[in-house]
Protein backbone atom coordinates (compact mmCIF):
# COMPACT_ATOMS: atom_id res chain seq x y z
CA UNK A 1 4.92 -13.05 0.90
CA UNK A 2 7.16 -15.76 1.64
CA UNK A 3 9.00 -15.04 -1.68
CA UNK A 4 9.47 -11.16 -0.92
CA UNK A 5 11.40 -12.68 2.32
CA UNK A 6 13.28 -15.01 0.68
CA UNK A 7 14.41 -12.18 -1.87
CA UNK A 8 14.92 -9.88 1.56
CA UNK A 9 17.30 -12.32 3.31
CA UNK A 10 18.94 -13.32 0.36
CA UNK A 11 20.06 -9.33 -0.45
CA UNK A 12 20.11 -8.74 3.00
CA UNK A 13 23.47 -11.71 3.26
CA UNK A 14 24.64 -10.04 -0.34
CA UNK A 15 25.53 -6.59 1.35
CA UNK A 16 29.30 -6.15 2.01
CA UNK A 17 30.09 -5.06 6.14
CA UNK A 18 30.11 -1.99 6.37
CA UNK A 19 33.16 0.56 7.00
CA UNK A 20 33.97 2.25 10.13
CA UNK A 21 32.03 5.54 11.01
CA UNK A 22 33.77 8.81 10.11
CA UNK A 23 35.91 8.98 13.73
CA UNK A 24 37.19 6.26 13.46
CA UNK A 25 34.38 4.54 15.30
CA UNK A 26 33.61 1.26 13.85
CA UNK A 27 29.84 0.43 13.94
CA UNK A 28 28.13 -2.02 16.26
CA UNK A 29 27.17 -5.21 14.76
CA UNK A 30 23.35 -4.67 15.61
CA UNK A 31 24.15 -1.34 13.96
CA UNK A 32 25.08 -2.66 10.70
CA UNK A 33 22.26 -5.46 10.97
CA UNK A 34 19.76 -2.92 10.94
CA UNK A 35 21.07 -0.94 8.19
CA UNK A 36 21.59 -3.97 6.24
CA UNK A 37 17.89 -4.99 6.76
CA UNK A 38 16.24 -1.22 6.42
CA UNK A 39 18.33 -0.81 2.66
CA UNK A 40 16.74 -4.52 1.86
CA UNK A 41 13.43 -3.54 2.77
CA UNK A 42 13.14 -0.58 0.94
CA UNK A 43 14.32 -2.03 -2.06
CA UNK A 44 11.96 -5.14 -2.15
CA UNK A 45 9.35 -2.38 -1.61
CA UNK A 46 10.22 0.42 -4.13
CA UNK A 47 10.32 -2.21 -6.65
CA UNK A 48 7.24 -3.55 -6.79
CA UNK A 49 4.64 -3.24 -9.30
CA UNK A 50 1.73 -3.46 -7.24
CA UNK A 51 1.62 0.24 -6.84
CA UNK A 52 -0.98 0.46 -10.16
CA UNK A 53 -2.77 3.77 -10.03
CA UNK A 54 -6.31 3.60 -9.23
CA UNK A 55 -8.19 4.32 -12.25
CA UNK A 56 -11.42 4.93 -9.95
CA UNK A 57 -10.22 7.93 -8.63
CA UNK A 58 -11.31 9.69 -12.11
CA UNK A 59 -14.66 10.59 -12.70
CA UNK A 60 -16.00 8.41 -15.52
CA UNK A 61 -14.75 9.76 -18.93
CA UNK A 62 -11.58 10.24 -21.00
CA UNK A 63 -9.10 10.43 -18.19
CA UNK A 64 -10.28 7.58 -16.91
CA UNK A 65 -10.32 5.30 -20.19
CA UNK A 66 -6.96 6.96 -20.38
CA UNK A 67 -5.78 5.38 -16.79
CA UNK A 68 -7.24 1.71 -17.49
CA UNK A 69 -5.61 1.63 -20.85
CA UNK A 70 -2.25 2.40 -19.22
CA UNK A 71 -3.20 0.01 -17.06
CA UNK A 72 -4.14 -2.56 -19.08
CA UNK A 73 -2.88 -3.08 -22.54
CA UNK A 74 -5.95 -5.56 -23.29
CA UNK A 75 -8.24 -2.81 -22.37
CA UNK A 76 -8.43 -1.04 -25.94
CA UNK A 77 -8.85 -3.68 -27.67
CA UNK A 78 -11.99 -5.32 -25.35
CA UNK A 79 -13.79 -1.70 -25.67
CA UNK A 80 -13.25 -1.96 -29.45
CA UNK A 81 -14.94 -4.96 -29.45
CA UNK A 82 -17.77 -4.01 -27.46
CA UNK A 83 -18.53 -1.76 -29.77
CA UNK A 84 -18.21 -3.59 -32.55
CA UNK A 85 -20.47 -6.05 -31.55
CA UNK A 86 -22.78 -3.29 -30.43
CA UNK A 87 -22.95 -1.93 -34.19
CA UNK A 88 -23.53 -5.42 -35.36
CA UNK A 89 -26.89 -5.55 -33.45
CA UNK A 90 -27.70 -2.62 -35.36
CA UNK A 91 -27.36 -0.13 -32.20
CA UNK A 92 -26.68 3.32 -33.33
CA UNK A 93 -24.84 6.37 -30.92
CA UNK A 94 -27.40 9.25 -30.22
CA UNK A 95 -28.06 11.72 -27.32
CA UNK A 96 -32.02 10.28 -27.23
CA UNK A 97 -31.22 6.83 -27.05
CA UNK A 98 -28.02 5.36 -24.76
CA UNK A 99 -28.66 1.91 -26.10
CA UNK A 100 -24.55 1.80 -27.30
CA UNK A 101 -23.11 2.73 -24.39
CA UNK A 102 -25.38 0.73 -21.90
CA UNK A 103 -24.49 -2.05 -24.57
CA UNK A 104 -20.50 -1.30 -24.28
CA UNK A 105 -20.44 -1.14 -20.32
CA UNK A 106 -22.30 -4.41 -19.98
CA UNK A 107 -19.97 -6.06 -22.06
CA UNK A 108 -16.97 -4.82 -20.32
CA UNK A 109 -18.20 -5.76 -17.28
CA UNK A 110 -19.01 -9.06 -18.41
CA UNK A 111 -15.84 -10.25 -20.33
C-alpha cells in the first residue's frame, strides 16, 4: 500500500497546473488539487493487475480449465503432470471407475 502512495504522490507532483477555465476563470488551487489527485488515483487503480478473473465463477469443466490456464501459465503444464503420473500408477479413464480424475484433482490440490 505504501508503494501505491508513493507512486500516487509522486504522479500526483508530475502533473503540469492546470489552464484557466473556458471564461476566462482561472481555477482555484483546491480545485486543481483535487483534479490532480482524482486523475492519479484512477490511474494507480486502472493499472493494476490484481483485477484476475475469478475462475470459480465457472462451473467445473472446460471453461473453467480455460480461465485458470489464462490465469496461470504453470497451470497446463501441472495438470499434464498429474496425469502423467496418474497413468504411471497404471490408472486408466472410464465412466465406471473415476480413479484418474480423483487422482488428477488431488494432485493439483496438493502441488
Amino acid at each position: 500500500m505504501e508503494n501505491e502512495a508513493e507512486q500516487l504522490n509522486a504522479f500526483a507532483r508530475a502533473l503540469p497546473l492546470l489552464e484557466p477555465l473556458p471564461g476566462g476563470k482561472p481555477a482555484r488551487r483546491n480545485d486543481m488539487v483535487l483534479l490532480r489527485t482524482l486523475i492519479a488515483v484512477s490511474l494507480v487503480l486502472g493499472s493494476s493487475t490484481a483485477h484476475a478473473q475469478n475462475c470459480k465463477q465457472y462451473p467445473p469443466g472446460p471453461q473453467r480449465r480455460q480461465c485458470a490456464a489464462a490465469n496461470n501459465p504453470a497451470f497446463e503444464a501441472k495438470l499434464e503432470r498429474c496425469k502423467d503420473e496418474a497413468r504411471a500408477m497404471g490408472l486408466t479413464r472410464s465412466n465406471i471407475d473415476p480413479a484418474i480424475r480423483e487422482y488428477v484433482q488431488a494432485c493439483m490440490h496438493r502441488r
